[in-house]
Every structure is written in structure tokens, then in C-alpha cells.
C-alpha atoms as a PDB file:
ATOM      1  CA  UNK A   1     -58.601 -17.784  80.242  1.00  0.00           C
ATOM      2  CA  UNK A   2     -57.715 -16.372  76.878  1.00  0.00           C
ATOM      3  CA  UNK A   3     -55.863 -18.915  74.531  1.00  0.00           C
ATOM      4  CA  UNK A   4     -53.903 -18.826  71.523  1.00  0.00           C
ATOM      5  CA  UNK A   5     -52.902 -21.754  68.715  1.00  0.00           C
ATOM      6  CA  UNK A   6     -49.717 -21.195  67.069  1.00  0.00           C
ATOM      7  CA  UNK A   7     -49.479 -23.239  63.743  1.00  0.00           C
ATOM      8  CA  UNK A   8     -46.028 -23.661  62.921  1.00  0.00           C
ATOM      9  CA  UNK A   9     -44.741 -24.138  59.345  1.00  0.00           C
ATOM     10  CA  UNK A  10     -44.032 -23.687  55.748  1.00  0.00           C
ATOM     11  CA  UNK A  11     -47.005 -24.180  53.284  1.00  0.00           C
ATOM     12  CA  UNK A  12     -45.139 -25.324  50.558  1.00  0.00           C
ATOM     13  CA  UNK A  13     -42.753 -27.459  52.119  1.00  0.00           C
ATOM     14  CA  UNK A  14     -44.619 -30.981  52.493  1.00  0.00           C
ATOM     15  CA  UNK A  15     -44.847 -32.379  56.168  1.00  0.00           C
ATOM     16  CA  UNK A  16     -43.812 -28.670  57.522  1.00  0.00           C
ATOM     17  CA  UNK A  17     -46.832 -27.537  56.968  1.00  0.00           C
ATOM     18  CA  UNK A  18     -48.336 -29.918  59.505  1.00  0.00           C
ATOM     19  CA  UNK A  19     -48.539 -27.549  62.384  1.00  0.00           C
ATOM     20  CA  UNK A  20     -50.383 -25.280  60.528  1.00  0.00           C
ATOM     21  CA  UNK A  21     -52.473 -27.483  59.185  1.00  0.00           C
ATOM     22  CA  UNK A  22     -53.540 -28.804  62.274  1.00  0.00           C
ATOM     23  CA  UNK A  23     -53.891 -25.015  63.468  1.00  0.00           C
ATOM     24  CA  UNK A  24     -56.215 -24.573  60.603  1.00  0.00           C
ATOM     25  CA  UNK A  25     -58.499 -27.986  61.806  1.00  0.00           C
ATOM     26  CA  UNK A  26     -58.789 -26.474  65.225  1.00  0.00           C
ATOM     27  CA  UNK A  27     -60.017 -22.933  64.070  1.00  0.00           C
ATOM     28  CA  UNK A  28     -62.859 -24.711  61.662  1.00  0.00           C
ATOM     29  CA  UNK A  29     -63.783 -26.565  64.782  1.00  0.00           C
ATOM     30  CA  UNK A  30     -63.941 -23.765  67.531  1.00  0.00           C
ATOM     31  CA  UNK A  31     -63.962 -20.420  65.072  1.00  0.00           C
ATOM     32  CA  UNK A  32     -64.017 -18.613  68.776  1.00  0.00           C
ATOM     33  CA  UNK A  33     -60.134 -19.624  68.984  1.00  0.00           C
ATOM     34  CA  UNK A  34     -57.465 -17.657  68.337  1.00  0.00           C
ATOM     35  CA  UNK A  35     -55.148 -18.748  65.809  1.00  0.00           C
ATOM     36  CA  UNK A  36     -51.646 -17.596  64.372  1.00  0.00           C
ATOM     37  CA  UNK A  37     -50.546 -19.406  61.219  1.00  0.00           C
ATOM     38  CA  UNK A  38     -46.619 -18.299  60.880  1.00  0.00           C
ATOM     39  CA  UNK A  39     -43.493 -19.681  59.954  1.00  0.00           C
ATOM     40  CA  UNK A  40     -41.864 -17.746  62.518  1.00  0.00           C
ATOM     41  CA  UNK A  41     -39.846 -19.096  65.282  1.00  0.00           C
ATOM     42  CA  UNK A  42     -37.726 -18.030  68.757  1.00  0.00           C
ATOM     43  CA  UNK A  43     -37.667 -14.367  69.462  1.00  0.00           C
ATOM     44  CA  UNK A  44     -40.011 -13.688  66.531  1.00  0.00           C
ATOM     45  CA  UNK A  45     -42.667 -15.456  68.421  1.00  0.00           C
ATOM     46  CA  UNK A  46     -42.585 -12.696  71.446  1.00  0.00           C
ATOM     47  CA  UNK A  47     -44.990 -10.139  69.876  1.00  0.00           C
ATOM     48  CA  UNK A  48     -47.351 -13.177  68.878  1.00  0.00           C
ATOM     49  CA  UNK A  49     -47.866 -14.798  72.265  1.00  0.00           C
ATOM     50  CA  UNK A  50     -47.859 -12.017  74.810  1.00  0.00           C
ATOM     51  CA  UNK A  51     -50.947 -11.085  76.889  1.00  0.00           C
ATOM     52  CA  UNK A  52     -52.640 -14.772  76.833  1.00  0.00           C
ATOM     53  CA  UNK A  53     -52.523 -16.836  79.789  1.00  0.00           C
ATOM     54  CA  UNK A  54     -52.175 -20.352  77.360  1.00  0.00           C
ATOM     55  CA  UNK A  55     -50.195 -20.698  74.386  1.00  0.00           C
ATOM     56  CA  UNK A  56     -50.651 -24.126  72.713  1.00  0.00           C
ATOM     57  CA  UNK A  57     -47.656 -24.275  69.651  1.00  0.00           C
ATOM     58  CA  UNK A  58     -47.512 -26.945  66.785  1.00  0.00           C
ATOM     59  CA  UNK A  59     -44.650 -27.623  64.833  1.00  0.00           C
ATOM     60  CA  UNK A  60     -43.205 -30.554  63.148  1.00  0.00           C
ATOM     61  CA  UNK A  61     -40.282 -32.969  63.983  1.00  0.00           C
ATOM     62  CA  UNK A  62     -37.694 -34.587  62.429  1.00  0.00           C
ATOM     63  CA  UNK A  63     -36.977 -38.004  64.613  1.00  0.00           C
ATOM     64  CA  UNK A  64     -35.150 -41.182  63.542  1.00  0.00           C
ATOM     65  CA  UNK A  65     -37.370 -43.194  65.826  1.00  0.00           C
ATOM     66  CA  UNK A  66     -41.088 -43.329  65.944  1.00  0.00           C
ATOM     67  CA  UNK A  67     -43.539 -42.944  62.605  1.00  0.00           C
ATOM     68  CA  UNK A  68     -44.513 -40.131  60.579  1.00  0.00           C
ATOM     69  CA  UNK A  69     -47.845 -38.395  62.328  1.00  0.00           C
ATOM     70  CA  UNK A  70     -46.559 -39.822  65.834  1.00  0.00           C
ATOM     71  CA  UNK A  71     -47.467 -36.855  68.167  1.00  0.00           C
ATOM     72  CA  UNK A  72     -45.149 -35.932  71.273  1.00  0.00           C
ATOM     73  CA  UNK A  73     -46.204 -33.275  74.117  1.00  0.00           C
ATOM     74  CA  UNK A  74     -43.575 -31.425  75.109  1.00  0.00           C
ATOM     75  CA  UNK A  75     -43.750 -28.618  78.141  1.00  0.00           C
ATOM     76  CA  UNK A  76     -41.127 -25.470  77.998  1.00  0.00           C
ATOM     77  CA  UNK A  77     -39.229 -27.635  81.038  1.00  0.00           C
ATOM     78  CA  UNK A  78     -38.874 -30.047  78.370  1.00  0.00           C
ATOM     79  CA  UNK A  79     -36.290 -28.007  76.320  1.00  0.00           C
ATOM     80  CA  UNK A  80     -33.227 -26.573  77.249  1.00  0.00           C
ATOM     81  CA  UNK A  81     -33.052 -22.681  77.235  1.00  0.00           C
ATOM     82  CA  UNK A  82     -29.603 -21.476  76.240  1.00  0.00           C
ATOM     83  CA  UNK A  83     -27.874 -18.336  77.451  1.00  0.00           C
ATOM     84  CA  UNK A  84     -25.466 -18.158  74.725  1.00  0.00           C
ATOM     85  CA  UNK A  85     -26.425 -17.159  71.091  1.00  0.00           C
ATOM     86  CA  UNK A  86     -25.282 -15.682  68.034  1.00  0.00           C
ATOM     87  CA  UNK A  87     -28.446 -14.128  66.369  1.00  0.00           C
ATOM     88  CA  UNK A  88     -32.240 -13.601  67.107  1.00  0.00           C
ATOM     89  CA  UNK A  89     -32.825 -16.174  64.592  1.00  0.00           C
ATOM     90  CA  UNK A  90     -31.034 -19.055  65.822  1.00  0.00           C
ATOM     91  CA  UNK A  91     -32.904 -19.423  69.627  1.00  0.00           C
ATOM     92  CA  UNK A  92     -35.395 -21.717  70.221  1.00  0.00           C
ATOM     93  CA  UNK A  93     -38.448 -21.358  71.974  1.00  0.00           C
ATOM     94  CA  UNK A  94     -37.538 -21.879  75.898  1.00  0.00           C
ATOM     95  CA  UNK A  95     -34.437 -19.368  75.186  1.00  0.00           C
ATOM     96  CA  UNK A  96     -36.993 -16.996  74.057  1.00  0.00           C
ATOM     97  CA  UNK A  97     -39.542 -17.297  76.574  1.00  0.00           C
ATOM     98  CA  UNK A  98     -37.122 -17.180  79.204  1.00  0.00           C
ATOM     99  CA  UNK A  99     -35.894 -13.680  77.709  1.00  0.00           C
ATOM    100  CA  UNK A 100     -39.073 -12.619  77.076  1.00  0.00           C
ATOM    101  CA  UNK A 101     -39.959 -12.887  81.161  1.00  0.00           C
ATOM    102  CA  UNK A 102     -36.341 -11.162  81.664  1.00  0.00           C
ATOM    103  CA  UNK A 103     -37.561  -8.491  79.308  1.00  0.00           C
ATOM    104  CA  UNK A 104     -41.250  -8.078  81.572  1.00  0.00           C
ATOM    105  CA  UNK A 105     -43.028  -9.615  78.694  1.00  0.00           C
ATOM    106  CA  UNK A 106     -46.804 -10.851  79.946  1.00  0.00           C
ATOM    107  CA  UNK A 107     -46.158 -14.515  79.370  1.00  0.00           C
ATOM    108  CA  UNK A 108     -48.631 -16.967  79.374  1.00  0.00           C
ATOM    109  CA  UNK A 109     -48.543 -19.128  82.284  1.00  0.00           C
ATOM    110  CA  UNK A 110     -49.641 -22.604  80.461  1.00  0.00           C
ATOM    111  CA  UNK A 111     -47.353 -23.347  77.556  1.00  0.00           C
ATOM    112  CA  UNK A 112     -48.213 -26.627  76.012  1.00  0.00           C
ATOM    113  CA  UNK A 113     -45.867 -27.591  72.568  1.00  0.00           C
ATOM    114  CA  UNK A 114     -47.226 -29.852  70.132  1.00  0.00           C
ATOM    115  CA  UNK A 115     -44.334 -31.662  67.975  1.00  0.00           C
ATOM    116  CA  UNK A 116     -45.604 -33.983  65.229  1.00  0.00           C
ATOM    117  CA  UNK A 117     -43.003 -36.643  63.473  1.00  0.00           C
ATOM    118  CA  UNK A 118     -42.655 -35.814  59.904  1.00  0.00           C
ATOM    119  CA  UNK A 119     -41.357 -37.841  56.835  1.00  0.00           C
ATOM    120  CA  UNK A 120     -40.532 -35.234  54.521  1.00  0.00           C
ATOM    121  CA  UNK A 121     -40.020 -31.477  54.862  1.00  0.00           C
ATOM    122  CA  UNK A 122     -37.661 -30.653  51.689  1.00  0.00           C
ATOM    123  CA  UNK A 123     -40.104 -31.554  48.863  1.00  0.00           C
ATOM    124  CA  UNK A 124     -41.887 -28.562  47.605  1.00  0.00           C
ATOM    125  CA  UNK A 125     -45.610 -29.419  47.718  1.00  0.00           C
ATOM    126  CA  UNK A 126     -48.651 -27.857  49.071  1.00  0.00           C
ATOM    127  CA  UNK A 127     -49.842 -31.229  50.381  1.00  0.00           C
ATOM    128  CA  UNK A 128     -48.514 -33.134  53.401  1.00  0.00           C
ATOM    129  CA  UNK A 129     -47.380 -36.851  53.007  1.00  0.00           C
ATOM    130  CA  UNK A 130     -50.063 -39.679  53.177  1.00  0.00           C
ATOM    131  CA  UNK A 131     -48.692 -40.610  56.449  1.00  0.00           C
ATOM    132  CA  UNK A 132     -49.462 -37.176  57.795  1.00  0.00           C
ATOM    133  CA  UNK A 133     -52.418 -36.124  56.284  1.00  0.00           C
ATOM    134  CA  UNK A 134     -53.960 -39.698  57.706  1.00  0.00           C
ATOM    135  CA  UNK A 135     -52.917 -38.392  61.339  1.00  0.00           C
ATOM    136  CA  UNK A 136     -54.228 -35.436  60.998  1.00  0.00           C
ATOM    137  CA  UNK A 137     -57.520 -36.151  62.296  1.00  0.00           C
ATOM    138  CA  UNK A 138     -56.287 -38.233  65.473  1.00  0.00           C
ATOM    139  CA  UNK A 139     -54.094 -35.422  66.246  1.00  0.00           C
ATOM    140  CA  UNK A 140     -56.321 -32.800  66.085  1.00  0.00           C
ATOM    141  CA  UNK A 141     -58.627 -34.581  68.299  1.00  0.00           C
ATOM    142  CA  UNK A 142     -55.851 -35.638  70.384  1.00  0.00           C
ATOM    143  CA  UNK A 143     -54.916 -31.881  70.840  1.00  0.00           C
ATOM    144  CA  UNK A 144     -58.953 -30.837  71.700  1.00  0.00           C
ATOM    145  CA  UNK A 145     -58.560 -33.747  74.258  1.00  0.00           C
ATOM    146  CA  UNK A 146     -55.776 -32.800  76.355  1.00  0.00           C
ATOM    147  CA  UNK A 147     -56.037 -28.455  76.223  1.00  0.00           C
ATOM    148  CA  UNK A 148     -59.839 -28.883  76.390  1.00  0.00           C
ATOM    149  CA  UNK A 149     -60.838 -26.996  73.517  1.00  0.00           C
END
């Protein structure tokens, strides 16, 4: 079953980096996985993630409840495609999957989404928060754990 991590972020904007990040971890620890570092998101993602049978995404969160570094699992039935949209840009990532399948993209068939709770993503800094970056290890293991890496 070919896989692919998608690290999702921006590198110098604090706690948004933290799906790359953890991207990064996984690729030191298993360099036979395939990993995509982008800041990328909806249709954009299409050319990235067609062809492999499971697609593992990581991206931060912004949540009023819960803890910075809390980790959620989400599944594609999780989030609410839309049919309505104004621009490629603004469709998340069940809108775009769901097109992509319309469109007789090779989707993978396991989609598991990754969403960690961030405390700041405005900052400009190269370096996550201290709440994140002390996560980071538990979520990266956490992440081998449940896809089996």
C-alpha cells in the first residue's frame, strides 16, 4: 500500500508550522515514507495526493476549547464538503476530494487528517510555541501508532 504524509503549514508562522514539523519527525524516523511539506490547501492538494491508496494530512487548529498540542483525528466524513464556492482557493479538503473523484482522479481510499490545537499562528517565528514543540514528540508517536508506520 503506497502512503503519503502531507505536512501542512507555514514555516515562519509559529504554531502553523506544526504539521510540517511533525511531517518532518516522521520522515527522519521511516526515510522510506513519502513526504510533502506544503502550505498548500483544497484543490491545490489534487496533484499532490493522487495515485496513493493512504493519504495521512497534518495541519494545525485553531480551537477555543482543549490545549495547545491537543491532537484530534478527523476522517473526510468528518467534514462537510460544500457544493457551492467562489474560488479554487477557498474549498476545503472534503470539497476537494469529492471533486477530485467527480473529476476521475485516483484517490486514495484511506484518508486519515491529523489536526493539532495551536496557540499562536500570527507571530512570525521559525520556532513553534513551548506548548507545541513539547507535544511534538507524543504526537508523532501518536500518529506512528494509529497509521502503523
Amino acid at each position: 500500500m503506497s502512503t503519503l504524509v502531507v505536512g501542512i503549514g507555514n514555516l515562519i508562522l509559529t504554531d502553523d508550522a506544526v504539521g510540517i514539523r511533525i511531517a518532518q519527525k516522521l520522515k527522519e524516523g521511516n526515510p522510506a515514507l513519502e513526504v510533502i511539506e506544503t502550505s498548500e490547501t483544497g484543490i491545490a492538494l489534487l496533484d499532490l495526493i493522487t495515485g496513493y491508496s493512504k493519504l495521512i494530512i497534518i495541519d494545525s487548529i485553531e480551537i477555543e476549547k482543549g490545549e495547545p498540542g491537543d491532537l484530534y483525528k478527523l476522517e473526510l466524513e468528518d467534514l462537510k464538503p460544500s457544493k457551492i464556492f467562489s474560488s479554487s482557493h477557498g474549498i476545503g479538503i472534503a470539497t476537494a476530494f469529492g471533486l477530485g473523484k467527480e473529476l476521475g482522479y485516483k484517490m486514495p481510499q484511506h484518508v486519515s487528517i491529523y489536526a493539532v490545537s495551536i496557540k499562536d499562528n500570527s507571530t512570525f517565528s521559525e520556532d513553534c510555541t513551548q506548548e507545541v514543540k513539547a507535544r511534538m514528540p507524543f504526537i508523532t508517536l501518536q500518529i506512528i501508532k494509529e497509521e502503523g508506520l
